[in-house]
Each structure stands twice: as C-alpha cells, then as structure tokens.
N, C-alpha and C. Protein backbone atom coordinates (compact mmCIF):
# COMPACT_ATOMS: atom_id res chain seq x y z
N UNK A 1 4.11 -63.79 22.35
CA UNK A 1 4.11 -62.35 22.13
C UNK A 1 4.83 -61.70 23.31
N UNK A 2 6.12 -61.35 23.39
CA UNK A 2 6.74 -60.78 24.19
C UNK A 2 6.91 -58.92 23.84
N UNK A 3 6.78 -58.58 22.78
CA UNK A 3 7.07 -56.90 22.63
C UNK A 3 5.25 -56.09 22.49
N UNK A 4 5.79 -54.71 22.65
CA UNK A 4 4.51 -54.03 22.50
C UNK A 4 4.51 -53.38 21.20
N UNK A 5 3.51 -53.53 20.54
CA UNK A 5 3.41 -53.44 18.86
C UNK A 5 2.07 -53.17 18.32
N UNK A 6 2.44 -51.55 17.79
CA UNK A 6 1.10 -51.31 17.20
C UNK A 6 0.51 -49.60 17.87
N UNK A 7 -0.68 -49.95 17.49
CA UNK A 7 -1.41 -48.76 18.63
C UNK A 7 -2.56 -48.39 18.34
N UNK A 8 -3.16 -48.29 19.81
CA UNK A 8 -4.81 -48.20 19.84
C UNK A 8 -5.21 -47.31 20.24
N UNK A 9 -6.59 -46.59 20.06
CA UNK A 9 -7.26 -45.38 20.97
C UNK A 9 -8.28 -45.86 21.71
N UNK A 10 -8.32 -45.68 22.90
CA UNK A 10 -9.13 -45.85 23.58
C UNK A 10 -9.89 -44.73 24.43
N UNK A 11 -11.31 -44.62 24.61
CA UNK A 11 -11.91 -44.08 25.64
C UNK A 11 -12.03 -43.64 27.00
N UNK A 12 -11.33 -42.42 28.28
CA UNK A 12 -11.32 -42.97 29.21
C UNK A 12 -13.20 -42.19 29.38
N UNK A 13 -13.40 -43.41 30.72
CA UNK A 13 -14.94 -43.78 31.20
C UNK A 13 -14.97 -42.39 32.29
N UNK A 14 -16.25 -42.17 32.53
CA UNK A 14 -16.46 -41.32 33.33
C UNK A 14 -15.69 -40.99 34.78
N UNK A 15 -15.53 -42.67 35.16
CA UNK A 15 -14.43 -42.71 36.26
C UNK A 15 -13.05 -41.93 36.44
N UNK A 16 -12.74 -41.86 34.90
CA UNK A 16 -11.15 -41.43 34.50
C UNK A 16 -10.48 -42.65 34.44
N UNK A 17 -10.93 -43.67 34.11
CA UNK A 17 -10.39 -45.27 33.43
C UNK A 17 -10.05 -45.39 32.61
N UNK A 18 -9.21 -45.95 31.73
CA UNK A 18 -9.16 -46.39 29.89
C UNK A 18 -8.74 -47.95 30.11
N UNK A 19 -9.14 -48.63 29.31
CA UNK A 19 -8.90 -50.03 29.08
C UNK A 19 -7.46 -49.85 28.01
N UNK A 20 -6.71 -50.40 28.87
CA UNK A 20 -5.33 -50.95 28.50
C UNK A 20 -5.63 -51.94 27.10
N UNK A 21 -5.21 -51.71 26.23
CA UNK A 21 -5.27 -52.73 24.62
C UNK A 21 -4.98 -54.07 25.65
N UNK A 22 -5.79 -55.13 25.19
CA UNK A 22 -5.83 -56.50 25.25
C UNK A 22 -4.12 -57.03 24.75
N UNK A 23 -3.72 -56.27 23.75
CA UNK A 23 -2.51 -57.19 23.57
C UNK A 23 -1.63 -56.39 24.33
N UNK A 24 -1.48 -55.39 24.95
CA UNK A 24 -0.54 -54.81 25.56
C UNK A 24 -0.76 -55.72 27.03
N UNK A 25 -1.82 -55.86 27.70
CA UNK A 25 -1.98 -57.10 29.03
C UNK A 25 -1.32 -58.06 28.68
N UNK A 26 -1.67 -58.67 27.49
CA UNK A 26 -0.99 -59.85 27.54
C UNK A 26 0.38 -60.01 27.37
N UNK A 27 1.02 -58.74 27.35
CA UNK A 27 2.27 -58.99 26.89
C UNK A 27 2.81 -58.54 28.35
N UNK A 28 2.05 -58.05 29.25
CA UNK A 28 2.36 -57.43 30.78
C UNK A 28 2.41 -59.10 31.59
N UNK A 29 0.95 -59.62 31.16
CA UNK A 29 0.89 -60.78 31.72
C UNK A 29 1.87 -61.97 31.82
N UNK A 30 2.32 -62.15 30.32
CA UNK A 30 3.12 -62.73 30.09
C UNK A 30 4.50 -62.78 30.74
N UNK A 31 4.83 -61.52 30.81
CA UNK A 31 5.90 -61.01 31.82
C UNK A 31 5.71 -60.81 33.24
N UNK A 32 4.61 -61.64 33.93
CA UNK A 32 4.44 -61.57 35.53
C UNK A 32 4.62 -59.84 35.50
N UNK A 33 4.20 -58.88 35.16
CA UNK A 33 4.12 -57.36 35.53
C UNK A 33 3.11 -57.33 36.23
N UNK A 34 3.38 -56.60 37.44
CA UNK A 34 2.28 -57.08 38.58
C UNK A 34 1.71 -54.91 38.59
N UNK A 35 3.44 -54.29 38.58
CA UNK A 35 3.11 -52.93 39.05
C UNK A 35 3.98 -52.83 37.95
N UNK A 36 3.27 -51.15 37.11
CA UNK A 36 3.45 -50.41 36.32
C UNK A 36 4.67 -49.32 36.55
N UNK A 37 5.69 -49.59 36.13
CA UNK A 37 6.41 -48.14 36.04
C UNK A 37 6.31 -46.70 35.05
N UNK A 38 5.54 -45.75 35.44
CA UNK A 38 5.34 -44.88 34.68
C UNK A 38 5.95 -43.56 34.35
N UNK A 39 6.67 -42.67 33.65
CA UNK A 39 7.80 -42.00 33.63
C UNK A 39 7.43 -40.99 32.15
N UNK A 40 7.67 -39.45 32.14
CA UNK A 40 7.55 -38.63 31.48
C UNK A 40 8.39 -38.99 30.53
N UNK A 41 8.26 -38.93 29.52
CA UNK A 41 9.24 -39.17 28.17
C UNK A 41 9.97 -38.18 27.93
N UNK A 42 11.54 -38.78 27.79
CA UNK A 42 12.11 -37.28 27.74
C UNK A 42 12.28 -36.62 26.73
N UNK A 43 11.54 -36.99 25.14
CA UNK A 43 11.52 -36.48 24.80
C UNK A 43 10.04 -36.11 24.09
N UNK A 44 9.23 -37.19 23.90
CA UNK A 44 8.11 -36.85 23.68
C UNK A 44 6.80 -36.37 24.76
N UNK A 45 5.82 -35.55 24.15
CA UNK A 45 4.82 -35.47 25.21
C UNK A 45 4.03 -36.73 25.35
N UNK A 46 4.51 -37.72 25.83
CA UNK A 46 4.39 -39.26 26.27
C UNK A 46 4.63 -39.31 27.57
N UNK A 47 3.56 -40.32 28.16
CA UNK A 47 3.64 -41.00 29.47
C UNK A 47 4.35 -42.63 28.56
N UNK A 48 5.70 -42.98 29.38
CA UNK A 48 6.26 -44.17 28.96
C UNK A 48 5.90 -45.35 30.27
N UNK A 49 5.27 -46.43 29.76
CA UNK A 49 4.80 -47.38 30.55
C UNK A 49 5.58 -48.67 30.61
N UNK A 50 6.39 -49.35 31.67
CA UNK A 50 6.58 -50.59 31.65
C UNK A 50 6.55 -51.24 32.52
N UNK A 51 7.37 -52.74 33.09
CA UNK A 51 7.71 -53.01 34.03
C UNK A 51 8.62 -52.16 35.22
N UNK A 52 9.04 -52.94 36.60
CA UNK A 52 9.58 -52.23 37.11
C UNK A 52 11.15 -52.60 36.99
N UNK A 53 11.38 -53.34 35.64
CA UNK A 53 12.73 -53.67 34.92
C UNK A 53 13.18 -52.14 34.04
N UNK A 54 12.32 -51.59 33.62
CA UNK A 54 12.77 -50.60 32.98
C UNK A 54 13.02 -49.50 33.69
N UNK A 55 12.64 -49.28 35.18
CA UNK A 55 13.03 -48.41 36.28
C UNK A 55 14.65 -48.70 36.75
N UNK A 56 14.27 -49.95 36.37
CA UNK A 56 15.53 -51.07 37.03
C UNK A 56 17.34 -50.62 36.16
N UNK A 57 16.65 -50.26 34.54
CA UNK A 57 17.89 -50.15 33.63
C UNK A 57 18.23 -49.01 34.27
N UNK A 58 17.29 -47.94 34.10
CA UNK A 58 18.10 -46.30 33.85
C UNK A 58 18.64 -46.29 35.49
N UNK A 59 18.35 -47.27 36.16
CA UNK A 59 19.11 -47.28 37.36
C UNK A 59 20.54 -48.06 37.62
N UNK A 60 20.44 -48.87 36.87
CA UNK A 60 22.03 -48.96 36.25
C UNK A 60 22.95 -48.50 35.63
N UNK A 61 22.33 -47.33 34.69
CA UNK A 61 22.91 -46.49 34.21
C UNK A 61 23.58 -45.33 35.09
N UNK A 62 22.59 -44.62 35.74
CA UNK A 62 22.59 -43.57 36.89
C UNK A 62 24.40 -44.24 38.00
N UNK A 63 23.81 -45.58 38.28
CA UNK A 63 25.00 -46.35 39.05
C UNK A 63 26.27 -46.30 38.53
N UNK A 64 26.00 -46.35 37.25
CA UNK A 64 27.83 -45.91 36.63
C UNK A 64 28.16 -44.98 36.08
N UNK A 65 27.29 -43.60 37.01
CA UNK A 65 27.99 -42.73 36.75
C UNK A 65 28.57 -42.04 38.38
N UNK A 66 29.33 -41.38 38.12
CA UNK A 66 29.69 -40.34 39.83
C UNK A 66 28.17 -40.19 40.50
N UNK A 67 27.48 -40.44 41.32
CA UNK A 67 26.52 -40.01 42.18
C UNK A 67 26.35 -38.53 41.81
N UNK A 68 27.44 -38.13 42.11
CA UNK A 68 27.03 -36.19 42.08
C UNK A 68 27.62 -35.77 41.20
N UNK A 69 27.74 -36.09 39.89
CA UNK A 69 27.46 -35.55 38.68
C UNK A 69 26.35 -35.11 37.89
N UNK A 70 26.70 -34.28 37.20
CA UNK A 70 25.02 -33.84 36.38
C UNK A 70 24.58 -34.60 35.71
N UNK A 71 25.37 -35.72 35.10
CA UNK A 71 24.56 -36.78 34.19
C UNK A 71 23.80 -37.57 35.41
N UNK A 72 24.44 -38.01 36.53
CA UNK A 72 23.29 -38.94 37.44
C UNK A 72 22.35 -37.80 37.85
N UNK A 73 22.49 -36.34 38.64
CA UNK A 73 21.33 -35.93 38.97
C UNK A 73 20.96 -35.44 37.60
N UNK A 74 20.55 -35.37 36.74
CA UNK A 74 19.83 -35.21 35.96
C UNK A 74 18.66 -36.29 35.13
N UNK A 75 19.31 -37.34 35.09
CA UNK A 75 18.83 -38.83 35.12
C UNK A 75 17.82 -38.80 36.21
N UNK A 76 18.67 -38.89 37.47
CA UNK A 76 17.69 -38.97 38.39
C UNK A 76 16.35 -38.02 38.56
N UNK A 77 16.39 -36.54 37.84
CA UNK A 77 15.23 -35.59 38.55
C UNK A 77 14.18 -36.15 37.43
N UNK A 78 14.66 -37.14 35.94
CA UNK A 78 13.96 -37.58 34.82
C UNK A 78 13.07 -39.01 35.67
N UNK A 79 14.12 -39.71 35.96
CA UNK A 79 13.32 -41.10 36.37
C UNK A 79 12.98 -41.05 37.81
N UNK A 80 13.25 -40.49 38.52
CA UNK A 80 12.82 -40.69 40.06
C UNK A 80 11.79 -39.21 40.24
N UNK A 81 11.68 -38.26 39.96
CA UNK A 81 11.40 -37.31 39.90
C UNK A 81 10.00 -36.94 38.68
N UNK A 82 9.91 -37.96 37.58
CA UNK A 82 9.28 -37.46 36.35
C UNK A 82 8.85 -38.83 36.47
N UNK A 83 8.42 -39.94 37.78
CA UNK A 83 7.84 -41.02 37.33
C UNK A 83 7.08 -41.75 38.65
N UNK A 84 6.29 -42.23 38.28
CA UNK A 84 5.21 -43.11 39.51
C UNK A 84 5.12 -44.51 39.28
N UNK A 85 4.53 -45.61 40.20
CA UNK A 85 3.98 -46.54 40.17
C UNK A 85 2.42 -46.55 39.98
N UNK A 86 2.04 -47.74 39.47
CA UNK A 86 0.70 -47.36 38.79
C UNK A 86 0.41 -48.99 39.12
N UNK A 87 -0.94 -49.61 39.22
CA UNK A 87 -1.59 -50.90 38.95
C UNK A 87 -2.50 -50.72 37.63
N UNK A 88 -2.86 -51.93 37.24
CA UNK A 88 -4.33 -52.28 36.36
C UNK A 88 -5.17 -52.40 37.37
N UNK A 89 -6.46 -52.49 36.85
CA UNK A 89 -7.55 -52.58 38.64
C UNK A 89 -7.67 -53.53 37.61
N UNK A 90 -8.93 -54.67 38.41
CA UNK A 90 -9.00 -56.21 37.74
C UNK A 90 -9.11 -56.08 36.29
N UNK A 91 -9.84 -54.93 36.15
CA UNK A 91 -10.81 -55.24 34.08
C UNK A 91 -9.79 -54.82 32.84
N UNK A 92 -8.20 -54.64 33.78
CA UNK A 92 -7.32 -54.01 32.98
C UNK A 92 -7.62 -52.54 32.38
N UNK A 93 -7.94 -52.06 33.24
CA UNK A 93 -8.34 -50.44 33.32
C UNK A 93 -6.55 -49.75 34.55
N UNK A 94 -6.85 -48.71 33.47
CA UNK A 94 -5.76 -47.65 34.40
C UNK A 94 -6.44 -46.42 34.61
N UNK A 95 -6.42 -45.66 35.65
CA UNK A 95 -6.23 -44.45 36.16
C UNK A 95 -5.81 -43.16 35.61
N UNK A 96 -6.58 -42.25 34.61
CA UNK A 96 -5.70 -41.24 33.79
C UNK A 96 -6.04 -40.26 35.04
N UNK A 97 -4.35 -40.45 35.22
CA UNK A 97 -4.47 -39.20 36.95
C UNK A 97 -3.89 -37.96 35.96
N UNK A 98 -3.67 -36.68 37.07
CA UNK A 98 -3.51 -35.49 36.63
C UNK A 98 -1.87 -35.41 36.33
N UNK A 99 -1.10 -36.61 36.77
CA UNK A 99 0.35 -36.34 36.99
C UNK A 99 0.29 -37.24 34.95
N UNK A 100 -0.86 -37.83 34.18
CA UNK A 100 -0.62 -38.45 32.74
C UNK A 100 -1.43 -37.35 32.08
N UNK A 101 -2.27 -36.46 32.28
CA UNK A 101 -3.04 -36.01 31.57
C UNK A 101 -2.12 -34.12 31.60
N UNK A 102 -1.53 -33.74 33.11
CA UNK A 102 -0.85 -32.40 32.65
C UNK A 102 0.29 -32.43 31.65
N UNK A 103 1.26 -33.56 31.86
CA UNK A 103 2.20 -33.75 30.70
C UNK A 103 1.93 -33.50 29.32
N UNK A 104 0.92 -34.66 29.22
CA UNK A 104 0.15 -35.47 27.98
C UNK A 104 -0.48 -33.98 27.25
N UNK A 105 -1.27 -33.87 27.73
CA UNK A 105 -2.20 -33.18 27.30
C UNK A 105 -3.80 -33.62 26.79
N UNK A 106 -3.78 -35.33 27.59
CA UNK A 106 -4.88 -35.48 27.16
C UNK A 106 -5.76 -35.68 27.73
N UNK A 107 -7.48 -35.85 27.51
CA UNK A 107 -8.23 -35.26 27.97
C UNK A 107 -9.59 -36.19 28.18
N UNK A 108 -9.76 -36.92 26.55
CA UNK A 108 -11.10 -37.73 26.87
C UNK A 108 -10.76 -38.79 26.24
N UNK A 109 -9.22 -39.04 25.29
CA UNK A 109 -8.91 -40.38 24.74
C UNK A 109 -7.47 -40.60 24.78
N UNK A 110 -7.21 -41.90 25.00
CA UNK A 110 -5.47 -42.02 25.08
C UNK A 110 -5.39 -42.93 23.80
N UNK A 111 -4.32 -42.56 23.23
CA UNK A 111 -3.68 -43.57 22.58
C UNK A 111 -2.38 -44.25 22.87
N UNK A 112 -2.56 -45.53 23.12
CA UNK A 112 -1.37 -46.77 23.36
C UNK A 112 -0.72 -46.98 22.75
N UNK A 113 0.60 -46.71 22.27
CA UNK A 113 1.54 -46.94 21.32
C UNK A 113 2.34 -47.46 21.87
N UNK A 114 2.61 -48.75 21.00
CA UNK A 114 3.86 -49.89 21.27
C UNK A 114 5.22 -49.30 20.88
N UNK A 115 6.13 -49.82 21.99
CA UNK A 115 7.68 -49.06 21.62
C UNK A 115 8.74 -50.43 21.84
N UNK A 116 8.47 -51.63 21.73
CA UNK A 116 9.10 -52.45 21.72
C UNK A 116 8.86 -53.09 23.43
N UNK A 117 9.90 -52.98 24.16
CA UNK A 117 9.64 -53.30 25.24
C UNK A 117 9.39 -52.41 26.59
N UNK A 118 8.85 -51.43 25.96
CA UNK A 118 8.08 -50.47 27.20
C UNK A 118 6.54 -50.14 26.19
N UNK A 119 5.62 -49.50 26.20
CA UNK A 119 4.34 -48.38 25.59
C UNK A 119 3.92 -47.54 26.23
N UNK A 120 3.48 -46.29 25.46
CA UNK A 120 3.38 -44.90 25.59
C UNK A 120 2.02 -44.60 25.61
N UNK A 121 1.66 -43.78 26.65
CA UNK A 121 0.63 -42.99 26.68
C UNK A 121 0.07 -41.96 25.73
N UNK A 122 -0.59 -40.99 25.00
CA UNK A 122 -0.47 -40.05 23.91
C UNK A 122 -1.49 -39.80 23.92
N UNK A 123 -1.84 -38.42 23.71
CA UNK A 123 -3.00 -37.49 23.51
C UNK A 123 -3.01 -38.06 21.69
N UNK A 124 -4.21 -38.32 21.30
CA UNK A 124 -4.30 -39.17 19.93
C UNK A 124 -3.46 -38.13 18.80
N UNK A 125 -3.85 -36.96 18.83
CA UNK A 125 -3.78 -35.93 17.56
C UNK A 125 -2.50 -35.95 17.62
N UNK A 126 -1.31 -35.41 18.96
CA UNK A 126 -0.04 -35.07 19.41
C UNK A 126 0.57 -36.24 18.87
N UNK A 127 0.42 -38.05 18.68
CA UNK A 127 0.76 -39.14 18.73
C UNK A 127 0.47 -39.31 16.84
N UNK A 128 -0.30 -38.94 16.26
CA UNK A 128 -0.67 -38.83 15.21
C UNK A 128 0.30 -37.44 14.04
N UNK A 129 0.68 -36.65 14.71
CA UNK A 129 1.46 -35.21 14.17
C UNK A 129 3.38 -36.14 13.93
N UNK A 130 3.01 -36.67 15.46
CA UNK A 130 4.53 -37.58 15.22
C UNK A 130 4.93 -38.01 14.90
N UNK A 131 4.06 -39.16 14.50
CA UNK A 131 4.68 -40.38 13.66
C UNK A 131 4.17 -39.98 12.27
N UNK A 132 3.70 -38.70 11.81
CA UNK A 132 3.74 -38.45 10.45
C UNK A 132 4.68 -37.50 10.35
N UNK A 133 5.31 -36.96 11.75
CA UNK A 133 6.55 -36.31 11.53
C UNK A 133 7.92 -37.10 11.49
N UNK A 134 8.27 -38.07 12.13
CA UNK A 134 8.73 -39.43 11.81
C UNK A 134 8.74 -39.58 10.59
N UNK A 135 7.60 -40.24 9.95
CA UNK A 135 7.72 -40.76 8.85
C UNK A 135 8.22 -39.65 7.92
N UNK A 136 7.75 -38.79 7.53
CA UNK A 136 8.15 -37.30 6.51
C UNK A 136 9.69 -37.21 6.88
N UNK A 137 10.30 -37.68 7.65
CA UNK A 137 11.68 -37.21 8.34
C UNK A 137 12.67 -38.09 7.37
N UNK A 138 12.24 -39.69 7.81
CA UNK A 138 12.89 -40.24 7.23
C UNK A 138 12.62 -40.77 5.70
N UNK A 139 11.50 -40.13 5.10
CA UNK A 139 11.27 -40.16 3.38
C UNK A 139 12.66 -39.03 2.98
N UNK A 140 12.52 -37.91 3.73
CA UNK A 140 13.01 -36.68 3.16
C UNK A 140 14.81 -37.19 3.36
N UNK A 141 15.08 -37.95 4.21
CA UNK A 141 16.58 -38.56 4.32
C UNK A 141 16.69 -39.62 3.19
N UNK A 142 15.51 -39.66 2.36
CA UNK A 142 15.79 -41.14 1.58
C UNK A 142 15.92 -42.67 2.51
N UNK A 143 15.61 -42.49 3.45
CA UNK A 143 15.62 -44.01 4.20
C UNK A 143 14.11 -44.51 4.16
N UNK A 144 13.79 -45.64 3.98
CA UNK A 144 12.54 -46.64 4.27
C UNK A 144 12.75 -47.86 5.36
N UNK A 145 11.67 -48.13 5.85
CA UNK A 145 11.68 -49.40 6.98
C UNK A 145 12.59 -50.46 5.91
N UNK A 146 12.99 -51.23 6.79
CA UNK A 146 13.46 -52.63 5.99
C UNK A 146 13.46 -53.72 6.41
C-alpha cells in the first residue's frame, strides 16, 4: 500500500490530538516519513499533509523559475509561508494546532482524506459539501469515474 485512499473522521481528544487513520501510518511508515510536511491548500479549505518530498517538489518548481519573479514569490509565500513541520507522537496522534484549525475551520472532528500521494485535513461538513460538489460537477459535464 503505497497511496492515500479513502477517508475517515476522527475525534480530536481533549488534549487537541486526533488519531491519524491506521492506513494513512502505514502508508507514512512504509515510506520511512519520519516528519510531516504540512501546507494550506491552495485551493481548498484543507490542511495538505505529506512527506518532506512533497516540500521537496514545489521546490523544484519555485527553482525553475527567476528567483524574483511573481510565480516563485508567490509559490514561495504558498509553501514556505502557508506551511509547517509537524511529528506523530508515538500512538500516531497529531496536534490540531491553531495554524490547522484557523484555516480549516475545524473544531472537534477532522476528516482525513486521501489524495493519492499527499492527505488532507477537513472540517467534516466543508469536506462533505465538496466532494458532493465534485461529484454534481462532473455528472452535470456528462463525465463518470472510469
């Protein structure tokens, strides 16, 4: 199991903890992910979660462009600017700090949604409006999964 697939709601604990989905660890594990790269979604109200390979791309990207152009500083105020490092503590619990919950908007439950090779943070209802706005999007284009 190498991708992240699916999506769960979870509880955070009085601490401000939520248990990371079991298959989303293992797919961290699997990939030696030791530290979390975490980053505002630029387009959804999503916290986007991965390795520190996916910090690693949009920094290759940023690299081929002019330094002081608006496409690199703008990139940059998104990923260096709109993103943190994060751990699991041992029980595979994360930290819903104020820099996932002012974005987000969420409050007493996250939902984990798989995006292939990164997953998203989501206030459940906001994550739920989407992907039935998604789906309604592409019925109304006449397209289906295939």
């Amino acid at each position: 199991m190498n991708r992240f697939l699916s999506h769960a709601t979870n509880r955070i604990d009085a601490k401000g903890r939520v248990s990371v989905p079991s298959a989303f660890r293992a797919v961290l594990s699997d990939g030696g992910v030791r530290e979390l790269y975490c980053f505002q979604d630029f387009v959804f109200p999503a916290i986007s979660v991965g390795g520190p390979e996916l910090l690693d791309r949009f920094e290759k990207q940023m690299a081929a462009e002019d330094p002081f152009s608006d496409v690199a500083n703008q990139m940059s105020l998104l990923v260096h600017g709109g993103g943190v490092f994060v751990k699991l503590d041992p029980e595979g619990r994360l930290m819903v700090t104020d820099f996932i919950r002012d974005f987000t908007g969420i409050s007493t439950d996250v939902t984990f949604v798989g995006r292939g090779d990164h997953f998203q943070l989501w206030e459940p209802q906001a994550f739920a409006r989407a992907q039935a706005e998604a789906r309604e999007g592409r019925k109304q284009r006449g397209l289906r999964p295939e």
